[in-house]
Protein backbone atom coordinates (compact mmCIF):
# COMPACT_ATOMS: atom_id res chain seq x y z
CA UNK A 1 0.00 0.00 0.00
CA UNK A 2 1.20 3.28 -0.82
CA UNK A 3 1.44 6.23 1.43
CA UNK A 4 0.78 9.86 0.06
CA UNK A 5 2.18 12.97 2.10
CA UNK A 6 0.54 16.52 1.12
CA UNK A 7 2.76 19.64 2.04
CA UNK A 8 1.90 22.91 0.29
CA UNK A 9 2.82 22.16 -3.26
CA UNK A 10 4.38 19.00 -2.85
CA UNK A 11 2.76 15.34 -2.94
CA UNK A 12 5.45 12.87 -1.66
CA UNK A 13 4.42 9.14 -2.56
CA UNK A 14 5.91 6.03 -1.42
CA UNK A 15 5.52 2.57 -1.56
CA UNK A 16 4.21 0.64 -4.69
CA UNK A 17 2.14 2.10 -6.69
CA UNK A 18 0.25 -1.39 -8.36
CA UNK A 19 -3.57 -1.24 -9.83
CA UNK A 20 -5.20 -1.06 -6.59
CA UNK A 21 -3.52 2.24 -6.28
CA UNK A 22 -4.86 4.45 -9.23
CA UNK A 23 -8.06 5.58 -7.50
CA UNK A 24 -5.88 6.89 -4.40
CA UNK A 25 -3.50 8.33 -6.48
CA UNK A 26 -6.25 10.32 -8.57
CA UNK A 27 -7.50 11.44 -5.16
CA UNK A 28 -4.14 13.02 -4.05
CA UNK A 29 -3.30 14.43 -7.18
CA UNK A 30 -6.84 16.53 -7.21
CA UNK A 31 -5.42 17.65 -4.08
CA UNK A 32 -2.15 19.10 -5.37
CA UNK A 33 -3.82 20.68 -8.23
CA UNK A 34 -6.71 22.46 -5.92
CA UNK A 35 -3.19 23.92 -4.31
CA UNK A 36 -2.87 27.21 -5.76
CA UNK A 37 1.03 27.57 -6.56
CA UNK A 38 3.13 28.39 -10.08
CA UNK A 39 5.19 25.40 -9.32
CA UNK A 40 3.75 21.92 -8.52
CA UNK A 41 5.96 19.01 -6.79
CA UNK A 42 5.78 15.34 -7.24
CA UNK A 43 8.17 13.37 -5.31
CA UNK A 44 8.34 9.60 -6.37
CA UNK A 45 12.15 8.95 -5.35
CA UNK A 46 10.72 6.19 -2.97
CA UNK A 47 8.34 4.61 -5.43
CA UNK A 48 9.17 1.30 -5.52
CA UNK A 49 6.61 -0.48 -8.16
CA UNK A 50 4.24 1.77 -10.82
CA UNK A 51 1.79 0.48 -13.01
CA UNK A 52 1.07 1.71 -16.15
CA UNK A 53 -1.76 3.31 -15.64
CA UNK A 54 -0.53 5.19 -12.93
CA UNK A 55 1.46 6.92 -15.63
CA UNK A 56 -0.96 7.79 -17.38
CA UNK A 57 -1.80 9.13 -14.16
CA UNK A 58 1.01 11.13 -13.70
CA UNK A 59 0.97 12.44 -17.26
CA UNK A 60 -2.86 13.67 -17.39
CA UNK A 61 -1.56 15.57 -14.17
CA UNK A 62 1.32 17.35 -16.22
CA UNK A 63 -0.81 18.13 -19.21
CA UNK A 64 -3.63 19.65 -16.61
CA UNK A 65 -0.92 21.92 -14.98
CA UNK A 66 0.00 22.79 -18.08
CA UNK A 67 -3.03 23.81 -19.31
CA UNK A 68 -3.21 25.90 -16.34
CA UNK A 69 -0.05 27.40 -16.77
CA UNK A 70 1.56 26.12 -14.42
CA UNK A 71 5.02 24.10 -13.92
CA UNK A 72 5.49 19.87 -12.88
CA UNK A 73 8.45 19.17 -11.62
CA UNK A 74 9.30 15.09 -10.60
CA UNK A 75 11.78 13.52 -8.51
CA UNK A 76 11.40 9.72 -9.77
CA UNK A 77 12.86 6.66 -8.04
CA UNK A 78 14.79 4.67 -10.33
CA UNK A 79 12.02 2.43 -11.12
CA UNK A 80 9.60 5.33 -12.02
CA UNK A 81 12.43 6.57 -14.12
CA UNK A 82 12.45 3.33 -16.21
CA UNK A 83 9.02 3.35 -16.72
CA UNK A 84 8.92 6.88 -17.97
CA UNK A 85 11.68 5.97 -20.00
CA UNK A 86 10.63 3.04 -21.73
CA UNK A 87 7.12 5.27 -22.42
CA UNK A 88 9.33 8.67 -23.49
CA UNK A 89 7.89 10.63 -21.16
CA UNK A 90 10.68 11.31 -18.92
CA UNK A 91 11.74 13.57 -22.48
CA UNK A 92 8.23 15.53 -22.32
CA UNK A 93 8.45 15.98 -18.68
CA UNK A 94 12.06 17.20 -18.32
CA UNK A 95 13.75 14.87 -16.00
CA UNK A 96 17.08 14.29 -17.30
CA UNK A 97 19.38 11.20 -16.63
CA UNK A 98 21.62 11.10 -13.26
């Protein structure tokens, strides 16, 4: 089970992130867009599993913030960073390599 932490602009998730997941997830990230900032946080450096469409997830959050004008930034773990990889969104998003 994954745990989500909320501070100001920032949603920190942990844990795996598997199929049960994507309704929690949705939840929380309707909570970090109600947050009214320019910038927009998503930590997932200690995301140990992500499903696919928990990407898809991710990227309907980046193209609503964008719409809005506003900026994603992402901190992946190494296994989110594979997955966005292999899909080619970690180009679209901006996260370079390490």
């Amino acid at each position: 089970m994954a745990t989500y932490e909320l501070t100001g602009a920032r949603l920190k998730v942990s844990g795996p992130l598997g199929g049960d997941e994507v309704e929690d997830l949705h939840e929380h990230f309707l909570a970090l867009q109600a947050v009214d900032a320019k910038v927009v946080t998503l930590d997932m450096s200690e995301v140990n599993e992500i499903v696919s469409r928990c990407i898809g997830l991710v990227a309907t959050l980046w193209i609503d913030l964008s719409l809005d004008g506003r900026r994603f930034e992402m901190i992946p773990s190494r296994k989110v960073r594979r997955a966005l990889d292999l899909s080619g969104l970690s180009n679209v998003f901006g996260i370079s390599r390490p």
